[in-house]
Protein backbone atom coordinates (compact mmCIF):
# COMPACT_ATOMS: atom_id res chain seq x y z
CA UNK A 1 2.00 -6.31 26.88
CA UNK A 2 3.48 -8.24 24.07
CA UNK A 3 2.28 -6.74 20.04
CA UNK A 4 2.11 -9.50 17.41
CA UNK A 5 3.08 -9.81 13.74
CA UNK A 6 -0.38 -9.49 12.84
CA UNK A 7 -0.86 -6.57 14.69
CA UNK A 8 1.73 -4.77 13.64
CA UNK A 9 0.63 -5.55 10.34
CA UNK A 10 -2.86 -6.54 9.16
CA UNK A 11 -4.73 -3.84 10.96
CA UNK A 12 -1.67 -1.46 10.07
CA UNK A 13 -2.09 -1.94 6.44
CA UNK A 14 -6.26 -1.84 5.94
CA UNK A 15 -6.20 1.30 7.98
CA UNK A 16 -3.29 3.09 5.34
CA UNK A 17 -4.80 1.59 2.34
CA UNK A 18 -8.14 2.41 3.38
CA UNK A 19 -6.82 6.08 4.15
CA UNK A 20 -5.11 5.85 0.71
CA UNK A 21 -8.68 4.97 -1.07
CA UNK A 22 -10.40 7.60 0.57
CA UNK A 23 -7.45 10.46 -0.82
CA UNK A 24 -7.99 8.54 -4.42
CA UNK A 25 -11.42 9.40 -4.24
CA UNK A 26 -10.70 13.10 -3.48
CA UNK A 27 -8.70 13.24 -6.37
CA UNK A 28 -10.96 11.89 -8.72
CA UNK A 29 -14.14 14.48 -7.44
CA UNK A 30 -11.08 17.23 -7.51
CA UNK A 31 -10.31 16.41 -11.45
CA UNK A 32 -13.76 16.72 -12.22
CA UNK A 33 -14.45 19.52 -10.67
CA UNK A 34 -11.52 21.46 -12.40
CA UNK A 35 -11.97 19.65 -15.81
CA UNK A 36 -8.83 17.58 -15.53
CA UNK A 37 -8.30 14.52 -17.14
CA UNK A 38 -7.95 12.09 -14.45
CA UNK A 39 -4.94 10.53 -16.53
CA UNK A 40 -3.41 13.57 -15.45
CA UNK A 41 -2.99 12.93 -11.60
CA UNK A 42 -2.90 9.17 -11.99
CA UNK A 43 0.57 9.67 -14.42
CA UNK A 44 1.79 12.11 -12.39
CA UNK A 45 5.04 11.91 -10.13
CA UNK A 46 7.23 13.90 -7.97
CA UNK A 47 10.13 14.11 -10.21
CA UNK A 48 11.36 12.30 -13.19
CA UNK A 49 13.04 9.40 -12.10
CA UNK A 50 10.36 8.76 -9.74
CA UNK A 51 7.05 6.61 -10.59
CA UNK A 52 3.95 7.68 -11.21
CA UNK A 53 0.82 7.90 -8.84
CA UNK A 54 -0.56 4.57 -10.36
CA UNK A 55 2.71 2.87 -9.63
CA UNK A 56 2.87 3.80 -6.08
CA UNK A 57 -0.65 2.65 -5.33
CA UNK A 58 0.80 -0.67 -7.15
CA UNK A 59 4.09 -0.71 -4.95
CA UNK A 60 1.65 -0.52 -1.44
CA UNK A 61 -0.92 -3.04 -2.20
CA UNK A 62 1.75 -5.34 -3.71
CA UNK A 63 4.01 -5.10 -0.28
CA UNK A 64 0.64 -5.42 1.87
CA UNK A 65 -0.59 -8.35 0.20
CA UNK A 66 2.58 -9.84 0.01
CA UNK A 67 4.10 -9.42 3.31
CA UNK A 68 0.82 -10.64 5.01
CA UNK A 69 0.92 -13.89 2.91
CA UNK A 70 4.83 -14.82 3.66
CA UNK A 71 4.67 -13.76 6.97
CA UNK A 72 1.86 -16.79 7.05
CA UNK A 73 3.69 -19.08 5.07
CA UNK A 74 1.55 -18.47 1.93
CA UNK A 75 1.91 -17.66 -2.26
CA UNK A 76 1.15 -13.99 -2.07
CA UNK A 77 -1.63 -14.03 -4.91
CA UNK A 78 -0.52 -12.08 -8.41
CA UNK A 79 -2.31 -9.00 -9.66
CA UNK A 80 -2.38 -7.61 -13.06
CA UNK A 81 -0.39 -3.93 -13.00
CA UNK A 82 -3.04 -2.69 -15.63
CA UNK A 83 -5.21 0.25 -13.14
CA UNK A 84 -5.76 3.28 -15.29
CA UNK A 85 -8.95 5.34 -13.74
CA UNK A 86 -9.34 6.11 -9.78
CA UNK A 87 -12.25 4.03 -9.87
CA UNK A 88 -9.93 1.44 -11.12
CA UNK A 89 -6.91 1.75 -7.96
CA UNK A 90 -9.76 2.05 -5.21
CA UNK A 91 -10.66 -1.30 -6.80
CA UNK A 92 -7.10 -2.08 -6.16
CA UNK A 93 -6.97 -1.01 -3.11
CA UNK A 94 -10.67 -2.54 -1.87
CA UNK A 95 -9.42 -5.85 -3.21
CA UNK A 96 -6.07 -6.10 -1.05
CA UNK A 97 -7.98 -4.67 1.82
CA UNK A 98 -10.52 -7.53 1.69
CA UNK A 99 -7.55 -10.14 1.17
CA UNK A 100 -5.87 -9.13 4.28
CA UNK A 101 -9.45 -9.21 6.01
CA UNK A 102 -9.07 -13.18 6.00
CA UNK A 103 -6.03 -14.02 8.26
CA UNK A 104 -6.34 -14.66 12.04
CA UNK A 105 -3.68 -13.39 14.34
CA UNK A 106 -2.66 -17.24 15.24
CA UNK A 107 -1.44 -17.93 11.28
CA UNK A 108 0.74 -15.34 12.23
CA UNK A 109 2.89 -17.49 14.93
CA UNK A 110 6.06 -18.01 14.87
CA UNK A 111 6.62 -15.41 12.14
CA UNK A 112 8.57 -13.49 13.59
CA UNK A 113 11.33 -16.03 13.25
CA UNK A 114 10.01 -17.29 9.82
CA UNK A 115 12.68 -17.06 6.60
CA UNK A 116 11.44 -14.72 4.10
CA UNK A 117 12.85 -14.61 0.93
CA UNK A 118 11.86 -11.68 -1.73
CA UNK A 119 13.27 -12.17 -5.64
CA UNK A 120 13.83 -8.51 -7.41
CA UNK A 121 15.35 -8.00 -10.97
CA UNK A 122 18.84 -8.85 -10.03
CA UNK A 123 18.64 -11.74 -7.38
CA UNK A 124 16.97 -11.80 -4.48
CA UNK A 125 17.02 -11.15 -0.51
CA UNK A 126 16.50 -13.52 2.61
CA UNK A 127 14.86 -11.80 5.88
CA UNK A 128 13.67 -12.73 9.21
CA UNK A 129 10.76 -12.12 9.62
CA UNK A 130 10.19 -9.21 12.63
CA UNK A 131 12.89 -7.84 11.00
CA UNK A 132 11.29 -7.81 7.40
CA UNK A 133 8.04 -6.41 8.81
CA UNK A 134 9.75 -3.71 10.91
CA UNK A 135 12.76 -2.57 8.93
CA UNK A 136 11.52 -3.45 5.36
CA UNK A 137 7.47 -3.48 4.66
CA UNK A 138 7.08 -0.77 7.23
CA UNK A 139 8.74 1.64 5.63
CA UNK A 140 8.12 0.62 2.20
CA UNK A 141 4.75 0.77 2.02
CA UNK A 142 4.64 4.12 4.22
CA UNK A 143 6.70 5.28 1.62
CA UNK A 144 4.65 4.94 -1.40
CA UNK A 145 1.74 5.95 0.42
CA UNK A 146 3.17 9.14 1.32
CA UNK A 147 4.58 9.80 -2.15
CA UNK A 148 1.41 8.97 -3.74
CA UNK A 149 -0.09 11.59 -1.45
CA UNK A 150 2.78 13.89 -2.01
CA UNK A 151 2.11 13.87 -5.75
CA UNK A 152 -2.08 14.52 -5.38
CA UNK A 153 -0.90 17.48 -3.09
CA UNK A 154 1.39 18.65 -5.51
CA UNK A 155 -1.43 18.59 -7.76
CA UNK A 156 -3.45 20.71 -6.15
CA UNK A 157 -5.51 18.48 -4.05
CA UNK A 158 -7.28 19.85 -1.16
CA UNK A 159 -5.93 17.01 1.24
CA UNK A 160 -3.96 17.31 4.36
CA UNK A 161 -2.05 15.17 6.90
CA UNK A 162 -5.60 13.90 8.67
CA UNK A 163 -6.52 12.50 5.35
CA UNK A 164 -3.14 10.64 5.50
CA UNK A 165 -3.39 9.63 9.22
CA UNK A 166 -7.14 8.78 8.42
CA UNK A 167 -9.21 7.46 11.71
CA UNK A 168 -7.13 5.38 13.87
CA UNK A 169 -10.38 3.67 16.13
């Protein structure tokens, strides 16, 4: 049996982010219940040079979003970087979800082959585009997701690694 592009991805993503949302809203019942200012756990990071909670939750919609709509051959649409509440990153979070609700599998031919070209600070990169999804979003986004979980755990959080993994059905 063959596994497409948008399998590997669309379904992939809403299930993580949808895992993420759900250990968001954990976090925000957990700061109210020990009288902690939310901006506490939403600034919060791992180490110094590392970004904050909000950023991660940034950093894994962006790539979802973004990935989905080049691997289609689409603008990846922009959002503001301005989240500061829970309520405010599950919104986030809902709103990527429900983006990459609207693609079909078959926008997804071909992709795997498709040029894929992502501009950062200092120039920019050219992937194909199994590659990109495998070797590149994959990882990235698991990443931030995990180190936004990392840092709620740190925190105190009562979460654990089925909260991560979520429901897979």
């Amino acid at each position: 049996m063959k596994i497409s592009m948008y399998q590997v991805s669309v379904p992939t993503f809403i299930l993580m982010l949808n895992n993420l949302s759900a250990i968001l809203e954990r976090a925000a019942a957990y700061a109210e219940v020990k009288k902690i200012d939310p901006a506490v756990l939403i600034n919060s990071r791992l180490y110094p040079d590392m970004y904050p909670l909000v950023r991660q939750v940034q950093i894994a919609t962006d790539n979802a979003k973004g990935s989905v709509a080049r691997l289609a051959g689409l603008e990846p649409p922009k959002y503001e970087d301005d989240e500061a509440s829970f309520s405010e990153l599950i919104s986030r979070i809902r709103k990527t979800t429900d983006y990459l609700g609207t693609f079909k599998p078959e926008q997804f031919d071909g992709s795997e082959e498709r040029t894929v070209v992502l501009k950062f600070r200092n120039g920019s990169k050219s992937f194909v585009g199994m590659p990109y999804l495998l070797n590149y979003v994959l990882p990235t986004i698991y990443f931030h997701i995990t180190t936004a979980y990392g840092i709620l755990r740190h925190n105190g959080v009562d979460i654990g690694k089925q909260d991560y993994l979520g429901s897979s059905e």
